[in-house]
N, C-alpha and C. Protein backbone atom coordinates (compact mmCIF):
# COMPACT_ATOMS: atom_id res chain seq x y z
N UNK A 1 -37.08 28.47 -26.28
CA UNK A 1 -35.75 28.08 -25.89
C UNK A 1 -35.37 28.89 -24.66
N UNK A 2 -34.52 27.84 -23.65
CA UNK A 2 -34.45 28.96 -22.74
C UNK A 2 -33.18 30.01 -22.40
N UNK A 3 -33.23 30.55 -21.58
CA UNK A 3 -32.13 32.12 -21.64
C UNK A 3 -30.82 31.97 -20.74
N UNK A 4 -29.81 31.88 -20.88
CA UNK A 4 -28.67 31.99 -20.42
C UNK A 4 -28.13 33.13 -20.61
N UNK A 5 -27.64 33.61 -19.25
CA UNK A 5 -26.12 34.76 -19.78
C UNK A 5 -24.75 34.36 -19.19
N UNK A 6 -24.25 35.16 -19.40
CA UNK A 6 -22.43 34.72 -19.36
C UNK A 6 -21.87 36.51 -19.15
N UNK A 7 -20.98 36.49 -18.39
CA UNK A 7 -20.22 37.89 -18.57
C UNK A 7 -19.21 37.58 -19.14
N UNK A 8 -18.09 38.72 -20.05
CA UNK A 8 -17.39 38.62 -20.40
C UNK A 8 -16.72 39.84 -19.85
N UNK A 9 -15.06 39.95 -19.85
CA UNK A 9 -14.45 41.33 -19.82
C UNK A 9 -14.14 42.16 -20.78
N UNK A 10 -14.50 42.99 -20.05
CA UNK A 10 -14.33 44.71 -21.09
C UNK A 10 -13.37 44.35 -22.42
N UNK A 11 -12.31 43.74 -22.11
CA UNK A 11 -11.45 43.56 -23.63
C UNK A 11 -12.07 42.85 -24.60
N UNK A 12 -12.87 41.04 -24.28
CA UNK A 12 -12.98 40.54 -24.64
C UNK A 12 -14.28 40.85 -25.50
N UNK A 13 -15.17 41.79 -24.85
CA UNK A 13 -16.64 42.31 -25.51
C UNK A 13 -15.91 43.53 -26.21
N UNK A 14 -15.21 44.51 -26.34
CA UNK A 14 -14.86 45.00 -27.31
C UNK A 14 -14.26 44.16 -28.07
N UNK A 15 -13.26 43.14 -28.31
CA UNK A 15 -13.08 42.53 -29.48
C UNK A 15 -14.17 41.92 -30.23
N UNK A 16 -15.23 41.30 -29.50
CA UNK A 16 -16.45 40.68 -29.77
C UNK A 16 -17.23 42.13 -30.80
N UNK A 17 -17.18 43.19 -30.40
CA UNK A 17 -17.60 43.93 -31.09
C UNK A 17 -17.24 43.86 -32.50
N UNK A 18 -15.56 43.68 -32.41
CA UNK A 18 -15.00 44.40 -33.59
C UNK A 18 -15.39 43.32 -34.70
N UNK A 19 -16.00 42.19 -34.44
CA UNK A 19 -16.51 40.94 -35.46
C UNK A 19 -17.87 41.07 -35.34
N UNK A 20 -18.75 42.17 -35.62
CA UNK A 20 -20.20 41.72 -35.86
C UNK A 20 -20.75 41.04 -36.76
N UNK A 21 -20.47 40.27 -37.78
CA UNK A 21 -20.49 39.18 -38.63
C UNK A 21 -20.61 37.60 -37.28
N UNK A 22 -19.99 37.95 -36.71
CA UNK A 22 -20.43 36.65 -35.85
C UNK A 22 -21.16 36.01 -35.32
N UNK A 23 -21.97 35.10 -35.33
CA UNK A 23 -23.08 34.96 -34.39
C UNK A 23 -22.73 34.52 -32.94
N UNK A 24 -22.22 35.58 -32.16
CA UNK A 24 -21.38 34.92 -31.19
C UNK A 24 -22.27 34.18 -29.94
N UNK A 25 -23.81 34.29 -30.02
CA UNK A 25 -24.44 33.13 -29.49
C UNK A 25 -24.50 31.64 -30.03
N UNK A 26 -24.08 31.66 -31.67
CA UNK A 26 -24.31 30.30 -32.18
C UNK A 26 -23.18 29.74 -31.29
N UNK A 27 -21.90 30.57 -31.16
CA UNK A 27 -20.60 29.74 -31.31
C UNK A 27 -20.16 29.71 -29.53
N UNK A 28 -21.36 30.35 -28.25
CA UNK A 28 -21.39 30.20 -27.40
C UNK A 28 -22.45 28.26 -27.45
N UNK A 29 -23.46 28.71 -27.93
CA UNK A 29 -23.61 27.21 -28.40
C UNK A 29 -23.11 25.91 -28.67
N UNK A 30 -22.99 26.20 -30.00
CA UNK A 30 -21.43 24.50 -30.16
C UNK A 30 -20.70 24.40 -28.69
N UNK A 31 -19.95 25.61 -28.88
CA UNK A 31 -19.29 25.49 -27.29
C UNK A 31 -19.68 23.98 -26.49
N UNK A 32 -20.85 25.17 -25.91
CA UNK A 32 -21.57 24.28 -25.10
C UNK A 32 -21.68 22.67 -25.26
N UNK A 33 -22.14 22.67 -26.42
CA UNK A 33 -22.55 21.02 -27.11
C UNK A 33 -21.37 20.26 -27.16
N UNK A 34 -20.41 20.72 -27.61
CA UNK A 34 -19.15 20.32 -27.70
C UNK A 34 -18.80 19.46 -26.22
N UNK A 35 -18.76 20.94 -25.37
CA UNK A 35 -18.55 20.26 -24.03
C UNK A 35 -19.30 19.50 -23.72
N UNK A 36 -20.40 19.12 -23.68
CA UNK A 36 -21.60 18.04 -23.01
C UNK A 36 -21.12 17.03 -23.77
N UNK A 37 -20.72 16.85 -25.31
CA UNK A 37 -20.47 15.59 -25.88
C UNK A 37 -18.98 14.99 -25.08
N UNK A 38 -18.15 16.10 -24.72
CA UNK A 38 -17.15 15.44 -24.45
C UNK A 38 -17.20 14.82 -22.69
N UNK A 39 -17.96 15.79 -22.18
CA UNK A 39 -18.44 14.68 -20.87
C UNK A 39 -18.93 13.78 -21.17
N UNK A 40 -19.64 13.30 -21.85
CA UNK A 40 -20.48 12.25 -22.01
C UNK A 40 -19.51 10.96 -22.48
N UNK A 41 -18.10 11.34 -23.17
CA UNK A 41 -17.23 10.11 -23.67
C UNK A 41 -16.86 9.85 -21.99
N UNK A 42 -16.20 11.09 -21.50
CA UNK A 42 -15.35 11.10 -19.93
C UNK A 42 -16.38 9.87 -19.22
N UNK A 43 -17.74 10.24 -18.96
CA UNK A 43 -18.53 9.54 -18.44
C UNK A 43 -18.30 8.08 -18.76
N UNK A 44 -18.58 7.87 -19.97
CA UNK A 44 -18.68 6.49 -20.46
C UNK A 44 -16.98 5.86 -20.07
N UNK A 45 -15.90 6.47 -20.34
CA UNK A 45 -14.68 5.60 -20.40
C UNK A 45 -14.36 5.38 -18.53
N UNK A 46 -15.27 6.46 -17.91
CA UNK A 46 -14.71 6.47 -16.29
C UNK A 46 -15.77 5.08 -15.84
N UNK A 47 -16.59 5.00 -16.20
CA UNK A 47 -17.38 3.70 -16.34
C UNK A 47 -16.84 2.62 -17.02
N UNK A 48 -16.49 2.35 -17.87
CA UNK A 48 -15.47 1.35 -18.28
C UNK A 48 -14.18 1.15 -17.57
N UNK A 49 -13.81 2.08 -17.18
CA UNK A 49 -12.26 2.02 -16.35
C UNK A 49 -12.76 1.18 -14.72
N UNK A 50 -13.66 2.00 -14.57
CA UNK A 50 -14.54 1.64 -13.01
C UNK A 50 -14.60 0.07 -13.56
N UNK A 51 -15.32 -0.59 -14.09
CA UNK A 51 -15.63 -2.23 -14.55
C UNK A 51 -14.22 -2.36 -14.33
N UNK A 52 -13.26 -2.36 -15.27
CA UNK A 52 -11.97 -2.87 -15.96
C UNK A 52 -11.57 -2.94 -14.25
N UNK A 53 -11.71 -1.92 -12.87
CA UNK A 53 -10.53 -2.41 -11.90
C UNK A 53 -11.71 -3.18 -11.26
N UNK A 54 -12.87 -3.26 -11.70
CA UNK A 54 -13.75 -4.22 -10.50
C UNK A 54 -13.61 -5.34 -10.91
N UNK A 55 -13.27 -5.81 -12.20
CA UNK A 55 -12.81 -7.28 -12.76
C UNK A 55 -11.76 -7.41 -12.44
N UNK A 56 -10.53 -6.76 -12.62
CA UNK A 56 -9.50 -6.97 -12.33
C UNK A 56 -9.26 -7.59 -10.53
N UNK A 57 -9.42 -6.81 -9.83
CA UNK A 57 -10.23 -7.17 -8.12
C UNK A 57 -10.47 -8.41 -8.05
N UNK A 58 -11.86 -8.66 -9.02
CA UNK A 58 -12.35 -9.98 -8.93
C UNK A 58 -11.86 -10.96 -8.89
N UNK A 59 -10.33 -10.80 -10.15
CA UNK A 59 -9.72 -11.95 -10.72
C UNK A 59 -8.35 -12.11 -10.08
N UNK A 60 -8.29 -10.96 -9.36
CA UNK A 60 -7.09 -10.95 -8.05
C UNK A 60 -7.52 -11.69 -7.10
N UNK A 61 -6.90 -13.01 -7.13
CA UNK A 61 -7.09 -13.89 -5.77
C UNK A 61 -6.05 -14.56 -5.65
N UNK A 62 -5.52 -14.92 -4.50
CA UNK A 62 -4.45 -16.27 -4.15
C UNK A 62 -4.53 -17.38 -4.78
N UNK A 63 -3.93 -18.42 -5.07
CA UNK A 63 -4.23 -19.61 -5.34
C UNK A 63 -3.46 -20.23 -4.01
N UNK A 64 -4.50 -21.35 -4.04
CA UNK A 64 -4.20 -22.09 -2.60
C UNK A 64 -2.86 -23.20 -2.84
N UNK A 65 -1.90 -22.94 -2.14
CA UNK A 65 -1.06 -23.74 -2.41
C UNK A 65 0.20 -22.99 -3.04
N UNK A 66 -0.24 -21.80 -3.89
CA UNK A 66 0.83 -21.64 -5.06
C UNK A 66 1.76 -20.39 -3.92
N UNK A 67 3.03 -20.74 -4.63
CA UNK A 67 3.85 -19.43 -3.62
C UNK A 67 4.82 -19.46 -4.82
N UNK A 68 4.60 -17.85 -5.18
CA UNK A 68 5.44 -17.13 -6.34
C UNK A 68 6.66 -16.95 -6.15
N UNK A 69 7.46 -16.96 -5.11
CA UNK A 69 8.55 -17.04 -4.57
C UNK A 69 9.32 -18.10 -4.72
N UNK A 70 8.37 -19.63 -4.73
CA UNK A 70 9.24 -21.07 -5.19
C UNK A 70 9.34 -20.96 -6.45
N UNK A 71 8.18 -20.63 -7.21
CA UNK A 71 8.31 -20.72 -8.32
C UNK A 71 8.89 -20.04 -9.61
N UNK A 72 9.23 -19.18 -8.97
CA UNK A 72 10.38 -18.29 -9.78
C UNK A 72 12.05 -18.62 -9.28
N UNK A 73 11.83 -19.13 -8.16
CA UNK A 73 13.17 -20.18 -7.87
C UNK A 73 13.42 -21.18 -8.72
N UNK A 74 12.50 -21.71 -8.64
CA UNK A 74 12.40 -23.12 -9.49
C UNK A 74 12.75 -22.78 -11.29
N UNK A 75 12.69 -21.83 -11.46
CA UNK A 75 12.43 -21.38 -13.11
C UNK A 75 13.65 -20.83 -13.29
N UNK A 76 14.23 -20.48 -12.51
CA UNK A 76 15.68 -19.25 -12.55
C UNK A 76 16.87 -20.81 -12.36
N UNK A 77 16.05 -21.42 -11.82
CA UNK A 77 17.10 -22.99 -11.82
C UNK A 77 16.91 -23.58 -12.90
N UNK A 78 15.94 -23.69 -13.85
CA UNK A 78 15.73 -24.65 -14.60
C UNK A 78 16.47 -23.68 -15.59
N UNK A 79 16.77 -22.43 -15.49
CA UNK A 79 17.79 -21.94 -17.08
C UNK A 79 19.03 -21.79 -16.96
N UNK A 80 19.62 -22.52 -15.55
CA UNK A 80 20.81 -22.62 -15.36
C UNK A 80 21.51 -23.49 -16.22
């Protein structure tokens, strides 16, 4: 397995001391895993979001002829 280090400050490695019951490499671990799982959702939903505005784009077009401006005239008259 391979070797990582990390510094910590003087307070934080004396408190680390005061729990030697800890395995404070396991729980530098999870850590870690934790974070990689949660990039990995970020990844996937920024990829879905990315699709969701490239469809959206797609399905953004004019229609030839149509003008949203009459036709909300026309509709604001018809509930008169």
């Amino acid at each position: 397995m391979p070797i990582i280090s990390i510094r910590v400050d003087g307070r934080t490695k004396k408190a680390m001391n005061a729990h030697k019951d800890v395995k404070w490499s396991e729980v530098v671990r999870e850590g870690i895993k934790k974070r990689l799982q949660e990039e990995d959702i970020r990844k996937i939903e920024r990829g879905r979001l990315l699709k969701a505005v490239e469809l959206t784009n797609a399905l953004r077009r004019r229609s030839p002829g149509f003008d949203s401006t009459k036709e909300i005239r026309r509709w604001r008259e018809i509930r008169r």
